[in-house]
Protein backbone atom coordinates (compact mmCIF):
# COMPACT_ATOMS: atom_id res chain seq x y z
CA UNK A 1 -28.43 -13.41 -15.56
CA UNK A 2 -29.56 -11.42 -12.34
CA UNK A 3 -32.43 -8.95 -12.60
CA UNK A 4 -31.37 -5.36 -13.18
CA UNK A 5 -32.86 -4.27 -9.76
CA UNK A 6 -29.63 -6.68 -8.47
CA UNK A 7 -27.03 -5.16 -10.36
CA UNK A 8 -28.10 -1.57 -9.30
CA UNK A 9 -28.08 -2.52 -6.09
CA UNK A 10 -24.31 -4.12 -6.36
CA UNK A 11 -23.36 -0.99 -7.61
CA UNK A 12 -24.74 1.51 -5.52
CA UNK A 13 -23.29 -0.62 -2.68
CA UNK A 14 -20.27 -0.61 -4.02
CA UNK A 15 -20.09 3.00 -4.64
CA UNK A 16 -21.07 3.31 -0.53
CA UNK A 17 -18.50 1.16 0.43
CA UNK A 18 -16.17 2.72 -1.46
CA UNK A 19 -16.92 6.62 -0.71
CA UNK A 20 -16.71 5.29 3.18
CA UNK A 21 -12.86 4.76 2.98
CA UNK A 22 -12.35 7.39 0.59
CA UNK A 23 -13.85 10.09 3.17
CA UNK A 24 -10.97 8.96 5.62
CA UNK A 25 -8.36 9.27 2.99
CA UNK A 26 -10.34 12.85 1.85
CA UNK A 27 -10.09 13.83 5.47
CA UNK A 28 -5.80 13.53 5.26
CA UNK A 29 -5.93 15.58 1.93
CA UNK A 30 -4.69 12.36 0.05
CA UNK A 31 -4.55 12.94 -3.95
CA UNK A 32 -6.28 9.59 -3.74
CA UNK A 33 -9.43 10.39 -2.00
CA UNK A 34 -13.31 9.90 -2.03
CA UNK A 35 -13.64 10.29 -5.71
CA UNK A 36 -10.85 7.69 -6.09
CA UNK A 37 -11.99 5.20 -4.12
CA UNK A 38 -15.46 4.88 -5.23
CA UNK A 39 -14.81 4.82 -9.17
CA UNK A 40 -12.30 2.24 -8.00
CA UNK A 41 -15.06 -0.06 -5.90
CA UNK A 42 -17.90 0.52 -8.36
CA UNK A 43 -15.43 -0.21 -11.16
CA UNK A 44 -14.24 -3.22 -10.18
CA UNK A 45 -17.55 -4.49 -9.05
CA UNK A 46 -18.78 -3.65 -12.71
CA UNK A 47 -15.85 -5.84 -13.63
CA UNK A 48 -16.87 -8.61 -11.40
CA UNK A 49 -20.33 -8.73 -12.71
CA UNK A 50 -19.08 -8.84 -16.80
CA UNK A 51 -16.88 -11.10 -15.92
CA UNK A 52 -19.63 -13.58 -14.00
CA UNK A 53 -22.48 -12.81 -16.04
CA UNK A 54 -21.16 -11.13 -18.92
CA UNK A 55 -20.74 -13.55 -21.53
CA UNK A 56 -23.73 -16.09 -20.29
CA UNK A 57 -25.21 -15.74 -23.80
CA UNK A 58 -22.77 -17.55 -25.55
CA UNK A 59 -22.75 -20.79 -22.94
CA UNK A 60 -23.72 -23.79 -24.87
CA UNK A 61 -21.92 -22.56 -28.09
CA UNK A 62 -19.70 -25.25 -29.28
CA UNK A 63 -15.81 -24.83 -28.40
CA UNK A 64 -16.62 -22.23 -26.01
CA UNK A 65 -15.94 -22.50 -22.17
CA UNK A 66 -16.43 -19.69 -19.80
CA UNK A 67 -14.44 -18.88 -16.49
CA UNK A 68 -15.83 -16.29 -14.95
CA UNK A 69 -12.64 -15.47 -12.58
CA UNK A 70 -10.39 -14.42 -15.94
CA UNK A 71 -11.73 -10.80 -15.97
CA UNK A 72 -12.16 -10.06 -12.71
CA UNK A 73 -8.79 -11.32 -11.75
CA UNK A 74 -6.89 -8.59 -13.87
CA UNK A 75 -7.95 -6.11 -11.11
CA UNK A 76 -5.90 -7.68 -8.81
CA UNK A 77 -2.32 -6.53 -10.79
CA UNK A 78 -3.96 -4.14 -12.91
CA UNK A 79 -4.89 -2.01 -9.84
CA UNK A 80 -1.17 -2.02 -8.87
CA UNK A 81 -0.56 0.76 -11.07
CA UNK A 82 -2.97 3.13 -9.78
CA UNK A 83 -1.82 2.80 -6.22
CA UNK A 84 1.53 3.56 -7.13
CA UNK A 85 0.48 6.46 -8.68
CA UNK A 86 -0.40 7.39 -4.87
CA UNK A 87 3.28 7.28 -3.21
CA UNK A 88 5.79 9.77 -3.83
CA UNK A 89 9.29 9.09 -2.48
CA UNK A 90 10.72 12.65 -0.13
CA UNK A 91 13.95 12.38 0.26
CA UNK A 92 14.36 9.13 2.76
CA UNK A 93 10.99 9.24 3.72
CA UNK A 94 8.13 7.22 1.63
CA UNK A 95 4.39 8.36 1.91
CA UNK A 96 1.33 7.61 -0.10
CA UNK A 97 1.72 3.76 0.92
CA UNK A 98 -1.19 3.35 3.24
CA UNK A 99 -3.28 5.47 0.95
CA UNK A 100 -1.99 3.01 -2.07
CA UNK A 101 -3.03 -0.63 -0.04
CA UNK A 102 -6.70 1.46 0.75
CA UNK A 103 -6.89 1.76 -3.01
CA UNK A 104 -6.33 -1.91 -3.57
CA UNK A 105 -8.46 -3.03 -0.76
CA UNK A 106 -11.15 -1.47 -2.34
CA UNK A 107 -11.00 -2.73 -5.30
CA UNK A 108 -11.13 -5.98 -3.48
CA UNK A 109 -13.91 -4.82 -1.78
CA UNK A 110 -15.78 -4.23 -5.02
CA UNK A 111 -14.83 -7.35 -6.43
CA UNK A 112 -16.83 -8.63 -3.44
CA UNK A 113 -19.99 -6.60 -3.99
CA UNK A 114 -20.04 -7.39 -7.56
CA UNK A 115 -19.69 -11.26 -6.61
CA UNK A 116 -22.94 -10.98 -4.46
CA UNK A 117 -20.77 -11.62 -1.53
CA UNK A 118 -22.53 -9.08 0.58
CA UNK A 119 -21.42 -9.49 4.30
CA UNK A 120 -17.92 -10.05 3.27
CA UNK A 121 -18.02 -6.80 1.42
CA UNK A 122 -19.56 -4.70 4.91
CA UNK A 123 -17.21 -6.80 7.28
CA UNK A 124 -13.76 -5.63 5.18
CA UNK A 125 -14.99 -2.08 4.75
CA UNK A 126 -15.77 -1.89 8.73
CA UNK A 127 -12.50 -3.94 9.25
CA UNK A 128 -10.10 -1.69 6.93
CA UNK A 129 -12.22 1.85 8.41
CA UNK A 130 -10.94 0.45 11.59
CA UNK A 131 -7.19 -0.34 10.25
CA UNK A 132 -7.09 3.03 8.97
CA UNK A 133 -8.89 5.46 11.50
CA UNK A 134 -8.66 3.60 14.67
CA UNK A 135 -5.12 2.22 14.79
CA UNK A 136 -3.78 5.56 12.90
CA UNK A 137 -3.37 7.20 16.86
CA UNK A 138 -1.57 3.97 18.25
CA UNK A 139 0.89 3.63 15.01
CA UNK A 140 1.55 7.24 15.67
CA UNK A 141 2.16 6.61 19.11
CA UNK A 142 4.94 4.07 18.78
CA UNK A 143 6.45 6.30 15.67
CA UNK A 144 6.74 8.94 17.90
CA UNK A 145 8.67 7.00 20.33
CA UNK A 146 10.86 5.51 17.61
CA UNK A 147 11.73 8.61 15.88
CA UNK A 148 12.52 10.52 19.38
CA UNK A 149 14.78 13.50 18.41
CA UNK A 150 17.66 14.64 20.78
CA UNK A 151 19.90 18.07 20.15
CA UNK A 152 23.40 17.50 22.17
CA UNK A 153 24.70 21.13 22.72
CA UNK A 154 28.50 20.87 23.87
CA UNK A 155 30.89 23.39 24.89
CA UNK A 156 34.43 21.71 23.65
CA UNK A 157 38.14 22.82 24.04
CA UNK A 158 38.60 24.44 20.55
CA UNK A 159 39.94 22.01 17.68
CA UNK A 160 39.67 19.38 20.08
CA UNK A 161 36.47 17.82 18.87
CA UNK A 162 35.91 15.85 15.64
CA UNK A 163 33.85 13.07 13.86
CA UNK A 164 36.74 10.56 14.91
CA UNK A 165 36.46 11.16 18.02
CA UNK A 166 32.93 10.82 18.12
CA UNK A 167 32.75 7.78 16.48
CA UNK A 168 35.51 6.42 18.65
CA UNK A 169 33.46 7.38 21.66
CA UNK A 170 30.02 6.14 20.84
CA UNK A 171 31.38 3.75 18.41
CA UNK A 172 28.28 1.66 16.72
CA UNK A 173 25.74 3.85 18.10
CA UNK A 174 26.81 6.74 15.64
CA UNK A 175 23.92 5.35 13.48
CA UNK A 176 22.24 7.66 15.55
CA UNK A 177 23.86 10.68 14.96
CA UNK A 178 21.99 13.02 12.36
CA UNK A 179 24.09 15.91 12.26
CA UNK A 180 27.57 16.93 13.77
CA UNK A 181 28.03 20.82 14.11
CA UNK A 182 31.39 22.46 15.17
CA UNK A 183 31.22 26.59 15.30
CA UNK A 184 33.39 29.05 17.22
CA UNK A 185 32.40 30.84 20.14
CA UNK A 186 33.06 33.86 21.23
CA UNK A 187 35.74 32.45 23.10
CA UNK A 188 38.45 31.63 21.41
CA UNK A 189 39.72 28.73 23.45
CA UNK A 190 36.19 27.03 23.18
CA UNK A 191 34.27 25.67 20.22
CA UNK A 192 30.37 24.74 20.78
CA UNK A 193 29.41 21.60 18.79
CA UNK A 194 25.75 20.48 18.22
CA UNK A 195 24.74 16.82 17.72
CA UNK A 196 21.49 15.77 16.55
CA UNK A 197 20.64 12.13 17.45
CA UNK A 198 17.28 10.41 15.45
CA UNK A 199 15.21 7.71 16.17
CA UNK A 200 16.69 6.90 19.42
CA UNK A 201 15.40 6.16 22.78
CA UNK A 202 15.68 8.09 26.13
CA UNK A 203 17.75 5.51 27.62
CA UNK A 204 20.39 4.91 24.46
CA UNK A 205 20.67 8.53 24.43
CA UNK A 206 21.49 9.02 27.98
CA UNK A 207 24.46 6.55 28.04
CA UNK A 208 25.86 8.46 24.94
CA UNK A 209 25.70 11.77 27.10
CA UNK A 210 27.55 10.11 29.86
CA UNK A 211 29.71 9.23 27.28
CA UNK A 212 30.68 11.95 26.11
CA UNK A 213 30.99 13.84 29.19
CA UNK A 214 33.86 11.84 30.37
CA UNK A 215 35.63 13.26 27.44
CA UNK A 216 38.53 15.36 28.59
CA UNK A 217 38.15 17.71 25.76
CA UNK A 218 34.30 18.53 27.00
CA UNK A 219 33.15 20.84 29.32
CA UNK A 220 29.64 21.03 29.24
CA UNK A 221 26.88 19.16 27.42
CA UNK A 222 23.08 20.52 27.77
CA UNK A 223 20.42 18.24 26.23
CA UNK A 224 17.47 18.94 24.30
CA UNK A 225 14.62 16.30 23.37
């Protein structure tokens, strides 16, 4: 058995470690935030430590064999169901699953402290702080260029524009297309029709303008990205 001075000090550092990611997820407004995350570290380093030095007064007893990974590796599932308790499912767009793997790495990370495993606890917590905070601006870069919005705005010969013809056009790149408006003008003879185009790039979107400006039923086309 360690002396109690020890397991204080495993769970006070687990409780740091732990309130260190949950201020990042705190900062977001995540459900799941620095409350969270440090009852999830400093309970699963508690686990860790009943399940390594819990049961050391029964060693020796006849029939009896200990292994002190059988506790502590229940946290590993069991933890599952709290972080899916963080993502919520809007319509086609999933959130909460970031804030669900911090949850899990934590408990991880308290596994560690509770283990006596010190430096590998510090390294994850500066490793995953760095996952979360310092790569958050690049993901969002790249996201940004991969869900580029572009509003089409044509000026059509009236009835002479449809989905068909669209699709005919374009042909596999319709994948792209978000939304296909037709409204009347006020002149009769021309309709305007408004395209929205998702996730595409500058250059894809471009060729589909072309495109549809050598339609014969077009007249204008003004872009908007």
């Amino acid at each position: 058995m360690i002396p109690y001075s020890e397991l204080i000090l495993r769970l006070l550092l687990a409780a740091l470690l732990g309130s260190a990611i949950g201020l990042e997820r705190e900062r977001l407004l995540w459900a799941a935030g620095l409350r969270t995350h440090m009852l999830v570290c400093t309970g699963s380093c508690l686990i860790m430590i009943v399940s390594a030095f819990g049961f050391s007064d029964i060693l020796g007893t006849a029939d009896v064999q200990l292994d002190p990974s059988r506790i502590a590796a229940q946290v590993v599932s069991g933890i599952g169901f709290l972080g899916a308790g963080a993502i919520l499912l809007r319509g086609d767009i999933v959130r909460g699953l970031t804030t669900a793997a911090s949850v899990w790495a934590v408990a991880g990370i308290g596994l560690a402290v509770g283990g006596g495993l010190y430096a590998a606890a510090v390294s994850a917590t500066v490793i995953i702080l760095i996952i979360l905070a310092g790569i958050k601006p690049l993901e969002e870069k790249f996201k940004t260029r991969r869900n580029n919005t572009w509003v089409l705005m044509l000026s059509v010969k009236h009835g002479q524009m449809s989905m068909d013809l669209l699709q005919q056009t374009i042909k596999s790149r319709t994948s792209y297309v978000r939304q296909f408006i037709v409204q009347p003008t006020d002149k009769p003879e021309i309709d305007q029709v408004t395209i929205v185009l998702t996730r595409i790039s500058r250059l894809i979107a471009l060729e589909i303008v072309a495109q549809l400006k050598n339609l014969s039923c077009v007249i204008d086309v003004k872009e908007n990205n």
